[in-house]
Protein backbone atom coordinates (compact mmCIF):
# COMPACT_ATOMS: atom_id res chain seq x y z
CA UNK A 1 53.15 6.96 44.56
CA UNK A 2 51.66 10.60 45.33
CA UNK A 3 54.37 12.78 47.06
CA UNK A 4 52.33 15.61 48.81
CA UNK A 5 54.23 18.71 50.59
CA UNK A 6 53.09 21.33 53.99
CA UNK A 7 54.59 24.81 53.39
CA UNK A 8 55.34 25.56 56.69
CA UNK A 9 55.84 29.40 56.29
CA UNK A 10 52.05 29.84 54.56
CA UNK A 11 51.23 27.99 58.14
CA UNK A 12 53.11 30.28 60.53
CA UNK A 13 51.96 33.42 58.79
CA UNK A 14 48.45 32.24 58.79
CA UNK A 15 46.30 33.39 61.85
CA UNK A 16 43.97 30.38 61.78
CA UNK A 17 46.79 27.64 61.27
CA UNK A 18 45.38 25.62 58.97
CA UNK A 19 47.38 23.25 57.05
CA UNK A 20 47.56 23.08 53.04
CA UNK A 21 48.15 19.62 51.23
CA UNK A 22 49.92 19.93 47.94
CA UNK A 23 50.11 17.19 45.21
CA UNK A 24 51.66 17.06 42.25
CA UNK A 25 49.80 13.97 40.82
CA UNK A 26 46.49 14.06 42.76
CA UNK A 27 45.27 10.74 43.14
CA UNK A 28 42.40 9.52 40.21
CA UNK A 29 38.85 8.49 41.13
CA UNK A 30 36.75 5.06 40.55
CA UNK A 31 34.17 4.92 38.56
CA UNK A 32 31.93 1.79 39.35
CA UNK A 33 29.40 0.15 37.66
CA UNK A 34 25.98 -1.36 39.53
CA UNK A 35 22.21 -2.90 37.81
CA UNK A 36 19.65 -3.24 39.92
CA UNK A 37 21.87 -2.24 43.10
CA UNK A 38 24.38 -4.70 42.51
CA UNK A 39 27.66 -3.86 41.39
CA UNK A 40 28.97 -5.72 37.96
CA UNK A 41 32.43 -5.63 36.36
CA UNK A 42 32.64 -3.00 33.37
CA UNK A 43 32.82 -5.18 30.71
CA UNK A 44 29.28 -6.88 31.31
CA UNK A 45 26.55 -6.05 28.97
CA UNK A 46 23.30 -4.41 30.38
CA UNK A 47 19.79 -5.46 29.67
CA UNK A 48 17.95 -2.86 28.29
CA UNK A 49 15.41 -1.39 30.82
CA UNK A 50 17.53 -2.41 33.53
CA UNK A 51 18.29 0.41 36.17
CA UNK A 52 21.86 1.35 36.01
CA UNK A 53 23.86 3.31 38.59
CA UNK A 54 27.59 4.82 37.74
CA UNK A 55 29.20 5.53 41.30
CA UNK A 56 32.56 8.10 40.96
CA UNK A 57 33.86 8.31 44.80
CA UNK A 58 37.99 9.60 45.36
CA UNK A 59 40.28 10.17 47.97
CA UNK A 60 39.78 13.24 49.76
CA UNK A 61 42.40 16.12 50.18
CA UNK A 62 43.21 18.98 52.57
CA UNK A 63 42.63 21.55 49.27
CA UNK A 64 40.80 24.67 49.87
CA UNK A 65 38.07 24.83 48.37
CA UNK A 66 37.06 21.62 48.53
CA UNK A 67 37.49 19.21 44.94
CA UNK A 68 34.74 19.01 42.78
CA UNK A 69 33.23 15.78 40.76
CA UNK A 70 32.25 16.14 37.29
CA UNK A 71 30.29 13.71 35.08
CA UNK A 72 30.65 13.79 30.68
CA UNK A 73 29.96 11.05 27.85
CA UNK A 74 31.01 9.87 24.64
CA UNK A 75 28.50 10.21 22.71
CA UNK A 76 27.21 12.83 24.59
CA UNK A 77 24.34 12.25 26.92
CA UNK A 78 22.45 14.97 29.41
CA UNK A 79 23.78 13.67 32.79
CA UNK A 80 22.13 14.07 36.02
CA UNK A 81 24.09 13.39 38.86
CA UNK A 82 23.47 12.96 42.55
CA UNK A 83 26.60 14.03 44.35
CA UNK A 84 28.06 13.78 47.95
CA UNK A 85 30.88 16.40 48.10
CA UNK A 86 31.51 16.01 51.60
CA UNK A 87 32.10 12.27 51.47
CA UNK A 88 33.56 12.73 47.43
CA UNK A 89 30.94 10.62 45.60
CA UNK A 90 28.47 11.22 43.03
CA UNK A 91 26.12 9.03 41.86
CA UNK A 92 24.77 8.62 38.12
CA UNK A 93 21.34 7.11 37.36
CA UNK A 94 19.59 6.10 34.39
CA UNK A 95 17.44 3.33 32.67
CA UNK A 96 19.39 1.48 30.12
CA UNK A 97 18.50 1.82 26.55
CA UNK A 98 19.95 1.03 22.97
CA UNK A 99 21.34 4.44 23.00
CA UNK A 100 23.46 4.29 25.84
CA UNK A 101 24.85 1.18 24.09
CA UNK A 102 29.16 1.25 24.11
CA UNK A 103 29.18 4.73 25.61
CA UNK A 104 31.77 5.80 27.76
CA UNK A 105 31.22 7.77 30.82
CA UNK A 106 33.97 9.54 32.17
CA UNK A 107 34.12 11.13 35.78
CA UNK A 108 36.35 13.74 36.18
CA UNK A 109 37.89 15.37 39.83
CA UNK A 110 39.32 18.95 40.02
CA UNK A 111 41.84 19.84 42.80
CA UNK A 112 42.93 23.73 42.92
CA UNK A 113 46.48 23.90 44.67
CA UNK A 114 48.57 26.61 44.78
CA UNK A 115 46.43 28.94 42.47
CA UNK A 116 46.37 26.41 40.09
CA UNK A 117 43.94 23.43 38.79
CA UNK A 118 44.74 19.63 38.79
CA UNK A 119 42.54 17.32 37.12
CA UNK A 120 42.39 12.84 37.01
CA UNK A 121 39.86 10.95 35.38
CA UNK A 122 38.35 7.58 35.84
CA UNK A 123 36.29 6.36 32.67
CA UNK A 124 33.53 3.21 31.85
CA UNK A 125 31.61 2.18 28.66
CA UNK A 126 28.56 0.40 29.42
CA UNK A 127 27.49 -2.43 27.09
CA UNK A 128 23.02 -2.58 26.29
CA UNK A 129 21.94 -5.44 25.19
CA UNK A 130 18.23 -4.95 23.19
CA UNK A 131 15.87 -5.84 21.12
CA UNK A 132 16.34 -4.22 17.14
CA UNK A 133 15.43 -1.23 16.66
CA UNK A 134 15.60 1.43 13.72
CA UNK A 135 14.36 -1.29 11.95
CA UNK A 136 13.71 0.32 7.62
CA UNK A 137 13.73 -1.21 4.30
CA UNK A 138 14.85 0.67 1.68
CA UNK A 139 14.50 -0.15 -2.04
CA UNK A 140 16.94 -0.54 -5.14
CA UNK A 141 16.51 2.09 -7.31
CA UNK A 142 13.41 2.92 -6.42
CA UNK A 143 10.01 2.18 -4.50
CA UNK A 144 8.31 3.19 -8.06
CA UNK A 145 9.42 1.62 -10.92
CA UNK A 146 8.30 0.71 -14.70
CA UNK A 147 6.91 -2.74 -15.08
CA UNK A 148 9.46 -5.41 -16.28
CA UNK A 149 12.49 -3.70 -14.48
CA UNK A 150 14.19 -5.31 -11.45
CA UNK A 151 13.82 -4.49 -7.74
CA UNK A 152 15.37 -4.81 -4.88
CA UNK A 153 14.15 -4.58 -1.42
CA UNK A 154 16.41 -4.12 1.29
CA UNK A 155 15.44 -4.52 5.68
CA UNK A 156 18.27 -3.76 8.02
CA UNK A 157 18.01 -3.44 11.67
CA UNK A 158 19.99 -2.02 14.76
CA UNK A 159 20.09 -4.68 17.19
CA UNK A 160 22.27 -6.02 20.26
CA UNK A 161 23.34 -9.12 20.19
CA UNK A 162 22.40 -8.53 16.08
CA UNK A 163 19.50 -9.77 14.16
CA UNK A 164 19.55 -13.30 13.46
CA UNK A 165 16.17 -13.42 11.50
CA UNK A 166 14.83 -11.39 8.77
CA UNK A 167 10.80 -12.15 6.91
CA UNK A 168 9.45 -10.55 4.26
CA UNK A 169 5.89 -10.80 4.03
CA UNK A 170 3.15 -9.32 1.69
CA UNK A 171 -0.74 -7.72 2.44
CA UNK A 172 -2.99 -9.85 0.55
CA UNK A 173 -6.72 -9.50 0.60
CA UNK A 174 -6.15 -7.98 4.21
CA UNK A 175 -3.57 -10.83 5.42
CA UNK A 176 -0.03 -11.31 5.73
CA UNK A 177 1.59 -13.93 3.38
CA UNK A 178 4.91 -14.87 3.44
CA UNK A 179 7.55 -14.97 1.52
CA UNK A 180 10.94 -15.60 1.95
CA UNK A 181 14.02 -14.85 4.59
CA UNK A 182 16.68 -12.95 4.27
CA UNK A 183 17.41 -9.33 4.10
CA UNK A 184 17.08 -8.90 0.43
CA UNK A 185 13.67 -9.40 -1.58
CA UNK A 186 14.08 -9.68 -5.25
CA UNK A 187 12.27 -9.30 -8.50
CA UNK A 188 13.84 -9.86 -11.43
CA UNK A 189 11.03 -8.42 -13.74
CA UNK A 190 8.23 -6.72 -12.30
CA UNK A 191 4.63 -6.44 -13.60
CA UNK A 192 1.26 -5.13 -11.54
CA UNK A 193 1.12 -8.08 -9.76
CA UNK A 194 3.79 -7.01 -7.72
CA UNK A 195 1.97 -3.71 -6.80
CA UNK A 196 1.26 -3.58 -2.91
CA UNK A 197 2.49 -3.34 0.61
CA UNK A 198 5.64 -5.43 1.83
CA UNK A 199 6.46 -5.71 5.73
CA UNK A 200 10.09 -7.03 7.25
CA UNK A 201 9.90 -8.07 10.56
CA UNK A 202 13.58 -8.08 12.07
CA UNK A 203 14.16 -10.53 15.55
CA UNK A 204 16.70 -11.46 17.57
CA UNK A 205 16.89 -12.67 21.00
CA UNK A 206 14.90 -10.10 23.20
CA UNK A 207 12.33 -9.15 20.50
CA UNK A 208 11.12 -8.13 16.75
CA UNK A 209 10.34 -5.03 14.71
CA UNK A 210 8.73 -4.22 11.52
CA UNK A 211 9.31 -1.80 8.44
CA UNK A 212 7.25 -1.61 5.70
CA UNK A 213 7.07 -0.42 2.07
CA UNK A 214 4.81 0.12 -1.15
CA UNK A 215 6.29 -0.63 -4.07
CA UNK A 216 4.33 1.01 -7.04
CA UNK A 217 4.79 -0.56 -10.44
CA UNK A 218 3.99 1.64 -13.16
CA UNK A 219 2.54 0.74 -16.58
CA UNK A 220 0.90 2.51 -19.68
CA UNK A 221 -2.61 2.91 -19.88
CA UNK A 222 -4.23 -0.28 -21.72
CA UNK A 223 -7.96 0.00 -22.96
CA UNK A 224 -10.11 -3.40 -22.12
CA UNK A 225 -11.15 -4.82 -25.34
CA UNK A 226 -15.17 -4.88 -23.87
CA UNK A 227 -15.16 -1.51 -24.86
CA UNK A 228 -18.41 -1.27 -27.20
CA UNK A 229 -21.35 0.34 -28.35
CA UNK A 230 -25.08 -0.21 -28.50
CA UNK A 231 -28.36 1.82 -29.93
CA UNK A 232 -31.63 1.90 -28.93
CA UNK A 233 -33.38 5.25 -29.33
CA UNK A 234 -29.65 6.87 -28.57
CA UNK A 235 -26.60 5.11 -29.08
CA UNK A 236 -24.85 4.29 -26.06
CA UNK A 237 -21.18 3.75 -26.14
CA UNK A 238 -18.58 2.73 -22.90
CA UNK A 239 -14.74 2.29 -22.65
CA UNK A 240 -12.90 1.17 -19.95
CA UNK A 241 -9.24 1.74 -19.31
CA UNK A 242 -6.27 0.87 -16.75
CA UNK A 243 -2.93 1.99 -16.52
CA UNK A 244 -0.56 3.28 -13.68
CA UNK A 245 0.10 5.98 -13.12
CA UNK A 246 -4.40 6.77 -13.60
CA UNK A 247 -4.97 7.53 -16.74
CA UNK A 248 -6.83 10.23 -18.49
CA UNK A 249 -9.84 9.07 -20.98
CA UNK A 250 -11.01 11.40 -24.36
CA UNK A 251 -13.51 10.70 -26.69
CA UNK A 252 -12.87 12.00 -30.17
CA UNK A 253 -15.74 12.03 -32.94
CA UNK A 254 -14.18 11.87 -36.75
CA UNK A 255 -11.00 12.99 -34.86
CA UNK A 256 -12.03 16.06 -32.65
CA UNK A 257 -12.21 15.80 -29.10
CA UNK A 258 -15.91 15.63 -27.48
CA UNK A 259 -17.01 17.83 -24.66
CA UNK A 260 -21.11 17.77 -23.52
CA UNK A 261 -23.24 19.14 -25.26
CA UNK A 262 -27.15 19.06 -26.32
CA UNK A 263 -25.77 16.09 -28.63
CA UNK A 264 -23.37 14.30 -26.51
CA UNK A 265 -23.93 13.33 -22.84
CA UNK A 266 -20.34 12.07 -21.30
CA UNK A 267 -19.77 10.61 -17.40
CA UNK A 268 -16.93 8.80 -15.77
CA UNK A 269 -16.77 6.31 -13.16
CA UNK A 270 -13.67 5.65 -11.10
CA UNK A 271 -13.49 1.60 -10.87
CA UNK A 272 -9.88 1.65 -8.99
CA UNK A 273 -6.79 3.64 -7.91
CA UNK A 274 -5.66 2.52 -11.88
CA UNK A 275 -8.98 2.21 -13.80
CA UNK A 276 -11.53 4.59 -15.27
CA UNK A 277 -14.59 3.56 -17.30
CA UNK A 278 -16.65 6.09 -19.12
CA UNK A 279 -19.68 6.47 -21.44
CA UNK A 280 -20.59 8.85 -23.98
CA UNK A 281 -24.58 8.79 -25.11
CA UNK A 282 -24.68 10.36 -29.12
CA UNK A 283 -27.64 11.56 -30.79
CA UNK A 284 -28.94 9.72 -33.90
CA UNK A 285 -27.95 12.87 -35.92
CA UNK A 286 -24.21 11.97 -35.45
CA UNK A 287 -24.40 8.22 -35.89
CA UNK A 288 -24.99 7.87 -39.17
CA UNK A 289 -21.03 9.73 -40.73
CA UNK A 290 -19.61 9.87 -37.83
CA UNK A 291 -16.41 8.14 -36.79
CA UNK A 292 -15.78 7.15 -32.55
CA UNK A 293 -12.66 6.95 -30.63
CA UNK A 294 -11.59 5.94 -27.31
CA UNK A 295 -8.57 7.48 -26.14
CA UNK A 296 -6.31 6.51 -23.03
CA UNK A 297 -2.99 8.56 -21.98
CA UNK A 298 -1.00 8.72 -19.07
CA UNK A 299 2.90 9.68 -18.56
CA UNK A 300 3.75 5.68 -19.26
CA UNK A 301 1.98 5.67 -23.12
CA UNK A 302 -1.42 6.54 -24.95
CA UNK A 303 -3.80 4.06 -26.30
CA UNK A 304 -6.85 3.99 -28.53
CA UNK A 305 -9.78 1.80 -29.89
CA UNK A 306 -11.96 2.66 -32.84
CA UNK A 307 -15.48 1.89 -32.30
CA UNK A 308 -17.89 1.54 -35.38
CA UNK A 309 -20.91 3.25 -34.95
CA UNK A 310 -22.39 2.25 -38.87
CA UNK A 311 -22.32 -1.36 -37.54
CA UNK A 312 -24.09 -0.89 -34.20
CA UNK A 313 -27.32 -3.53 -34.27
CA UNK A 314 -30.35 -1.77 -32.94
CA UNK A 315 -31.79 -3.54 -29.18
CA UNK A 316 -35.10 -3.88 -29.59
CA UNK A 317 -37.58 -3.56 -26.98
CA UNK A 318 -39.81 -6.36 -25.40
CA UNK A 319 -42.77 -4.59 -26.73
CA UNK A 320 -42.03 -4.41 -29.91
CA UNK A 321 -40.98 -8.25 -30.30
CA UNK A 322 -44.09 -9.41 -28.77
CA UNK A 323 -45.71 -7.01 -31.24
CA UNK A 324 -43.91 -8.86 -34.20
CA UNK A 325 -45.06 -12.48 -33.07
CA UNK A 326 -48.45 -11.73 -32.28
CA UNK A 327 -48.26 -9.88 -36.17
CA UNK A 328 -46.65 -13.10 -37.16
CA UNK A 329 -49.26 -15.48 -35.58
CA UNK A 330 -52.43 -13.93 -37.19
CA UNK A 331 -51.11 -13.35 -40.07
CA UNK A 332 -50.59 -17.20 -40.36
CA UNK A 333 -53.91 -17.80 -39.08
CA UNK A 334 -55.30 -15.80 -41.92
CA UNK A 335 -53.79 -17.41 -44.26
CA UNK A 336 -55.14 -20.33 -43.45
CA UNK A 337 -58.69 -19.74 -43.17
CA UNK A 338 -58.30 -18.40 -46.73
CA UNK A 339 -56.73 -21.41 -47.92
CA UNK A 340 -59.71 -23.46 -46.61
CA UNK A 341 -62.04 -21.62 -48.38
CA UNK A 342 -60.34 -21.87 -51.54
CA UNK A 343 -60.10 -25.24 -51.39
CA UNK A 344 -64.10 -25.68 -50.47
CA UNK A 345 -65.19 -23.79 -53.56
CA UNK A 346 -62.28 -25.94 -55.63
CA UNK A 347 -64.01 -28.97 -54.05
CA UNK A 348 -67.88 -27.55 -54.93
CA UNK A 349 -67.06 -26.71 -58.84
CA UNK A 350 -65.46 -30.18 -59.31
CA UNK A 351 -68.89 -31.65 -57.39
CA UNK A 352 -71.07 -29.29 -59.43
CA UNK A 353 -69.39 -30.86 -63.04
CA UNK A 354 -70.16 -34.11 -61.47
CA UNK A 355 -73.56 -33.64 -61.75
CA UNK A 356 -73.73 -33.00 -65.29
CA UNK A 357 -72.33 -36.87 -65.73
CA UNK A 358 -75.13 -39.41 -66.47
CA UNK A 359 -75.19 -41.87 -63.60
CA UNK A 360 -74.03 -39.49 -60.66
CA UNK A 361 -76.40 -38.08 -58.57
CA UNK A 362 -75.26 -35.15 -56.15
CA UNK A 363 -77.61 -33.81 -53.48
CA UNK A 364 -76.26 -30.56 -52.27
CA UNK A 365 -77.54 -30.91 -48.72
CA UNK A 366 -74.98 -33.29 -47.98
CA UNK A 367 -72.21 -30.60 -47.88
CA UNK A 368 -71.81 -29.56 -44.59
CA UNK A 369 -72.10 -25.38 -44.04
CA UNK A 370 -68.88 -24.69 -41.79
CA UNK A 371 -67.78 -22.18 -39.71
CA UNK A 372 -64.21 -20.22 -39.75
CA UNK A 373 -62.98 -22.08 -36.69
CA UNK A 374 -64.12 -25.80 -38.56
CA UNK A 375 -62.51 -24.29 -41.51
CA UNK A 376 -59.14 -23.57 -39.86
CA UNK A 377 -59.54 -26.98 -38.09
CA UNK A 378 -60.65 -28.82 -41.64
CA UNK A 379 -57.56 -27.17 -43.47
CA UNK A 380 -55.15 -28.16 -40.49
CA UNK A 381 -56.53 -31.77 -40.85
């Protein structure tokens, strides 16, 4: 009950005779809630997008100056109110979202009586429903880790009513696969397999959100046992290594490092973010003493391979092999021919002592004269 008191002196010494209300306890104003123009009890939870409209109205007093409406929040909020001092009302507008979720909105009047200010309050929290949001995955202990240590991935979501789902999914050869549920993903011993991109998508009832992560496995630098050598003119030698974080490749001769030069010729060719193949051409000059080394490093570990230049087979050329068999073939056919004649002349001395036998008679016309090419055929037959 307000008790409110006239001074009737102030009004008999006052020319104009107007009258001044006094209260002790000024009556508090009403804060009320409406969505989409229709008014809703406090406790109701907003859609998010909705329009929303906070209405402060109060009783209006005979103070001079007039009372004033004020508008604040908790968590603090710009305001922008549209107010109707004559009539004590002010309106507050604004498009739900997740941040105005469970903050309280507080309308405040101000009376000044007798040279002094009273104050009453009216207050609302509105209630946003929406779809998550803030939606990150963080990883346990770290996004980059040495391979055959555990990790942990971890999705978690701001959401109203709360997240009910959450998948874990992996880029594969440009596609999503999936994994598993839950907000935890994890490995209990990690190798480069699990190198790549992971995505958790977060839902609940009015929608989804993703987060994603790369988790980066780190190994040290392995060389691929295809590493080898071969000579033709030059010899040629490659070795191809892998190892995360990319690793660096040297080539030492009988233990010295190898730059280019007028003997050596060295390139490099990156074959992935973690592999690294390279070639190194040597002169004949340093093949023949000389000891070869591959040598991979990177922050994980170093590794090497000894190639053997001393055992390197020579590649020879299609020339030259068709040069050998066409060697080969006349050589046989040489031999041949020569064999046939030998055996003729064996055949004409043993005829020839023949003759000299009483009762034998050998005309010498009836031995054929043959060619080379009957000989060769003769000898084959």
């Amino acid at each position: 009950k307000h008790e409110f008191y006239e001074t009737r002196h102030f009004f008999e010494s006052n020319i104009r005779n107007e009258s001044v209300c006094i209260s002790e306890s000024p009556p508090k104003p009403r804060v009320q809630l409406y969505v989409e123009q229709k008014e809703v009890q406090g406790q109701e939870e907003v859609l998010e997008g909705s329009s929303v409209s906070l209405r402060c109205s109060a009783e209006t007093l005979c103070s001079s100056p007039p009372p004033t409406l004020t508008w604040s929040s908790t968590p603090r909020i710009p305001l922008s109110d549209s107010s109707r001092l004559q009539e004590l009302i002010s309106d507050l507008n604004f498009t739900a979202t997740h941040r105005q979720h469970r903050a309280t909105f507080t309308c405040t009047i101000t009376y000044q009586l007798q040279d002094k200010n009273k104050t009453a309050q009216d207050s609302i929290t509105v209630h946003v429903q929406y779809s998550p949001q803030n939606t990150a995955v963080s990883v346990l202990p770290s996004s980059s880790v040495l391979e055959g240590s555990s990790v942990t991935l971890i999705c978690s979501s701001d959401a109203n009513p709360a997240v009910f789902s959450y998948t874990w999914s992996r880029e594969s050869e440009g596609q999503l696969k999936q994994l598993q549920t839950g907000d935890t993903l994890t490995f209990n011993r990690t190798d480069p397999t699990h190198r790549g991109w992971y995505h958790c998508t977060a839902q609940n009832q009015h929608g989804s959100q993703n987060s994603s992560v790369r988790l980066d496995i780190q190994y040290a630098s392995e060389i691929s046992p295809s590493s080898s050598c071969s000579r033709t003119d030059v010899t040629v030698c490659f070795c191809e290594t892998d190892g995360n974080p990319s690793p660096e490749l040297e080539w030492h001769l009988s233990g010295r490092p190898v730059t280019n030069s007028s003997n050596t010729f060295i390139s490099e060719e990156r074959m992935s973010s973690t592999g690294l193949r390279s070639s190194i051409t040597l002169h004949q000059s340093l093949t023949n003493t000389s000891t070869l080394q591959c040598v991979s490093r990177n922050t994980r570990g170093t590794a090497s391979q000894l190639l053997h230049l001393l055992h390197v087979i020579p590649q020879e050329s299609g020339f030259h092999r068709f040069s050998f068999l066409v060697g080969a073939a006349g050589g046989a056919a040489v031999m041949m021919i020569l064999c046939g004649i030998l055996l003729i002349c064996s055949r004409r001395e043993n005829n020839t002592r023949r003759d000299d036998s009483p009762g034998l008679i050998l005309n010498d016309w009836n031995i054929p004269q043959l060619s080379t090419s009957d000989l060769f055929i003769y000898y084959a037959v």
